[in-house]
Protein backbone atom coordinates (compact mmCIF):
# COMPACT_ATOMS: atom_id res chain seq x y z
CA UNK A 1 -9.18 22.23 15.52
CA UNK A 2 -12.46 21.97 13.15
CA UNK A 3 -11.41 20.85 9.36
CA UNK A 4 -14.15 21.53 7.00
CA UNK A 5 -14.62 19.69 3.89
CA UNK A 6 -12.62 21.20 0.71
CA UNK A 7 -10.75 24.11 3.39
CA UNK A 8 -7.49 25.13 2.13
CA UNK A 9 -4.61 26.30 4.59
CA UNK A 10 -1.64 27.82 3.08
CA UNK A 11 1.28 28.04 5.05
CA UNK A 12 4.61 29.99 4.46
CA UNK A 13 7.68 30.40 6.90
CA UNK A 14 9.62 33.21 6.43
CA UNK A 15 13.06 33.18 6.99
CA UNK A 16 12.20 34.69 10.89
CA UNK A 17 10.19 31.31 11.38
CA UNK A 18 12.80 29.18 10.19
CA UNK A 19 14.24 28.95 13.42
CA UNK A 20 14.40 26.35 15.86
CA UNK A 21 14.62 25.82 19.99
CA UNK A 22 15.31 23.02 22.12
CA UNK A 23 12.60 21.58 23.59
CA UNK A 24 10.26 22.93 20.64
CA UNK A 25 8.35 20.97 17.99
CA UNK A 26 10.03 18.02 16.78
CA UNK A 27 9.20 14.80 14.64
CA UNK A 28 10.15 12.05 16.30
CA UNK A 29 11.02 8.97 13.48
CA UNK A 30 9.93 4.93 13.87
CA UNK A 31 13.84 5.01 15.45
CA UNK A 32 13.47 7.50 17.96
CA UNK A 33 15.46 9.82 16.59
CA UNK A 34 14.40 13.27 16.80
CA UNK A 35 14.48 16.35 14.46
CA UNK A 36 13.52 19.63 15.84
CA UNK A 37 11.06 21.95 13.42
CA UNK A 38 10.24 25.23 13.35
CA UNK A 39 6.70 25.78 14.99
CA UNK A 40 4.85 26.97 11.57
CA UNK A 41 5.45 23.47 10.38
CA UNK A 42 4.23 22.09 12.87
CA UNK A 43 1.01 23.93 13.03
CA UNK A 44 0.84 22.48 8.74
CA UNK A 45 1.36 19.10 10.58
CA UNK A 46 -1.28 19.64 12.88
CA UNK A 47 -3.61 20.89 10.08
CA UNK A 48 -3.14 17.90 7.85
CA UNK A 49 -3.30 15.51 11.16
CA UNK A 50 -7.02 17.35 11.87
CA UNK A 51 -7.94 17.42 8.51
CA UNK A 52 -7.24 13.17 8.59
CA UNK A 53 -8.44 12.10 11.91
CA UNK A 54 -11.74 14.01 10.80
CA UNK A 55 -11.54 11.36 7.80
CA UNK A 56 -10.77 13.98 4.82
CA UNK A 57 -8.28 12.94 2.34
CA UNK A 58 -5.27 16.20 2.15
CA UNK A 59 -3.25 17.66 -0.79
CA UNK A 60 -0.09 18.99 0.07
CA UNK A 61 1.29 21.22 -2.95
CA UNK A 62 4.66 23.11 -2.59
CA UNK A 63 4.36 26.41 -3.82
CA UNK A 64 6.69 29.12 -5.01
CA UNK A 65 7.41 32.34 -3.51
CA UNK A 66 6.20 34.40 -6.01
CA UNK A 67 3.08 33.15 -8.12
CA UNK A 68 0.94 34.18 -10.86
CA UNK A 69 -1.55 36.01 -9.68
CA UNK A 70 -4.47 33.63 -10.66
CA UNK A 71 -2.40 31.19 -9.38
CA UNK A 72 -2.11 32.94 -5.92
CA UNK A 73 -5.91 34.10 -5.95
CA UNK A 74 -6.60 30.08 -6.20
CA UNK A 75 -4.06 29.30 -3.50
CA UNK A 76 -5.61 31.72 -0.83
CA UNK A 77 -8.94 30.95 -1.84
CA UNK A 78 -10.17 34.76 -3.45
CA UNK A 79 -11.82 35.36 -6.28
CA UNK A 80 -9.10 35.91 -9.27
CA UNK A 81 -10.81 38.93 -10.17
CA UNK A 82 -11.23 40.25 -7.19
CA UNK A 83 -7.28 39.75 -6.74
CA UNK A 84 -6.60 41.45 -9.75
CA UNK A 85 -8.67 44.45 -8.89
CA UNK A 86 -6.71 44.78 -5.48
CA UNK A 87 -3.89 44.79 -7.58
CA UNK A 88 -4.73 47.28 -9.48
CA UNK A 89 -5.69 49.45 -7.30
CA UNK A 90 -2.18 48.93 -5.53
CA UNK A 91 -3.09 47.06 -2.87
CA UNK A 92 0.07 45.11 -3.22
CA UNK A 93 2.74 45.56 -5.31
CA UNK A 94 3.53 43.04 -8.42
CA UNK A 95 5.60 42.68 -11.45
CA UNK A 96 5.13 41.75 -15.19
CA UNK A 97 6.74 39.42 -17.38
CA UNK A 98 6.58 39.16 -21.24
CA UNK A 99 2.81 37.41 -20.15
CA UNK A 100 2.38 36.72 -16.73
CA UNK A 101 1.86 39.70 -13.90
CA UNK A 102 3.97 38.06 -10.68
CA UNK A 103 2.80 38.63 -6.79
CA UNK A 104 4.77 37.75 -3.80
CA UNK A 105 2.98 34.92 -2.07
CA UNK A 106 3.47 36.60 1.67
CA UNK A 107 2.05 39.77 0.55
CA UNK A 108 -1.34 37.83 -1.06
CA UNK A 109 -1.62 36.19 2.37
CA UNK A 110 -1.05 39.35 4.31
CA UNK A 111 -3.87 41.10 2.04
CA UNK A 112 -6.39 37.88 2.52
CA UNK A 113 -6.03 38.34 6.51
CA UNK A 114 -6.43 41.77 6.30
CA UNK A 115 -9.56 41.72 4.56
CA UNK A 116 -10.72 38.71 6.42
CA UNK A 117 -10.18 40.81 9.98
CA UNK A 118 -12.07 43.45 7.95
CA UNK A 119 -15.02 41.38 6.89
CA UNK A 120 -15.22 39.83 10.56
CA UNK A 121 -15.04 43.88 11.62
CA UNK A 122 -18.38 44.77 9.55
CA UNK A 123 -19.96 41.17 10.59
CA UNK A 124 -19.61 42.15 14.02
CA UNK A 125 -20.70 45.94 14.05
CA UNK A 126 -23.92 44.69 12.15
CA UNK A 127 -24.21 42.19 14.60
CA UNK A 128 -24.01 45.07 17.33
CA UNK A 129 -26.11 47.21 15.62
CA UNK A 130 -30.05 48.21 16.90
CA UNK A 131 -32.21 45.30 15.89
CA UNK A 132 -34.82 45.48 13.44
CA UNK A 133 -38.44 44.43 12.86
CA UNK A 134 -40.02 42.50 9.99
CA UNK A 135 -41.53 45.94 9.05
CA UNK A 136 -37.97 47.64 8.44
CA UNK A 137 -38.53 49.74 12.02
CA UNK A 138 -36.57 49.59 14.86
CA UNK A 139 -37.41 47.08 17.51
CA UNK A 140 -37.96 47.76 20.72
CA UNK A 141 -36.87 45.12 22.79
C-alpha cells in the first residue's frame, strides 16, 4: 500500500460492517490473547501501519456521524465550497440548526467516491481519446 505525505483516509463502519467471523481479522495483545475485529478496522490498521513503516507520523481523530459540513468537506478532503454547492444543488440531503447546516458523514463519503470514479471516468476517456499535435491537429500516428 503507497502512503503519501499529508493523505487522509477516513474510515466509517456501518452497522453491516460491524460484524465479525472466526478466523477473520483479529489483534492479537503482548498476552496472546486475541480479539476478533471487523475487517474495515483492520484495513484503518493497515493504513496507519503503511502510513508508519513508510516513516510518516499519523493522526487518528474520531469523528461523529453527522458533521458540519465544513467540517465534513475538511474530513474527506473537498473543497468546502465545492461541498456546499453539491449541497445545494441536492446532491445529498442535510439539515439546519439555529447556525450550523448538518450532513451525514456516509453520505459525504459516498458523494467523494462518486465523483472520484467520475473524475478517473473523464481522465481515462481523454486519455483514450485521438492524440494531438503541437499545432492543435490531429496526429497521425
Amino acid at each position: 500500500m503507497e502512503i503519501l505525505p499529508s493523505q487522509s483516509e477516513v474510515f466509517l463502519l456501518a452497522d453491516t460492517d460491524r460484524r465479525v467471523t472466526p478466523d477473520g481479522p483479529a489483534l492479537i495483545g503482548r498476552n496472546g490473547n486475541r480479539r476478533e475485529i471487523p475487517q474495515k478496522v483492520a484495513e484503518a490498521m493497515e493504513f496507519v501501519e503503511a502510513a508508519m513503516q513508510a516513516g510518516f507520523a499519523v493522526q487518528i481523530t474520531a469523528l461523529r456521524h453527522e458533521l458540519p459540513i465544513d467540517e465534513a468537506a475538511d474530513a474527506v478532503s473537498l473543497g468546502r465550497d465545492e461541498l456546499r454547492l453539491l449541497v445545494s444543488q441536492g446532491e445529498i440531503p442535510f439539515r439546519s440548526s439555529e447556525y450550523v447546516d448538518w450532513v451525514r458523514l456516509a453520505d459525504v463519503l459516498a458523494l467523494s467516491a462518486r465523483l472520484d470514479a467520475d473524475r478517473e471516468k473523464m481522465l481515462q476517456s481523454f486519455a483514450e481519446e485521438e492524440p494531438w499535435d503541437d499545432d492543435g491537429s490531429p496526429s497521425n500516428g
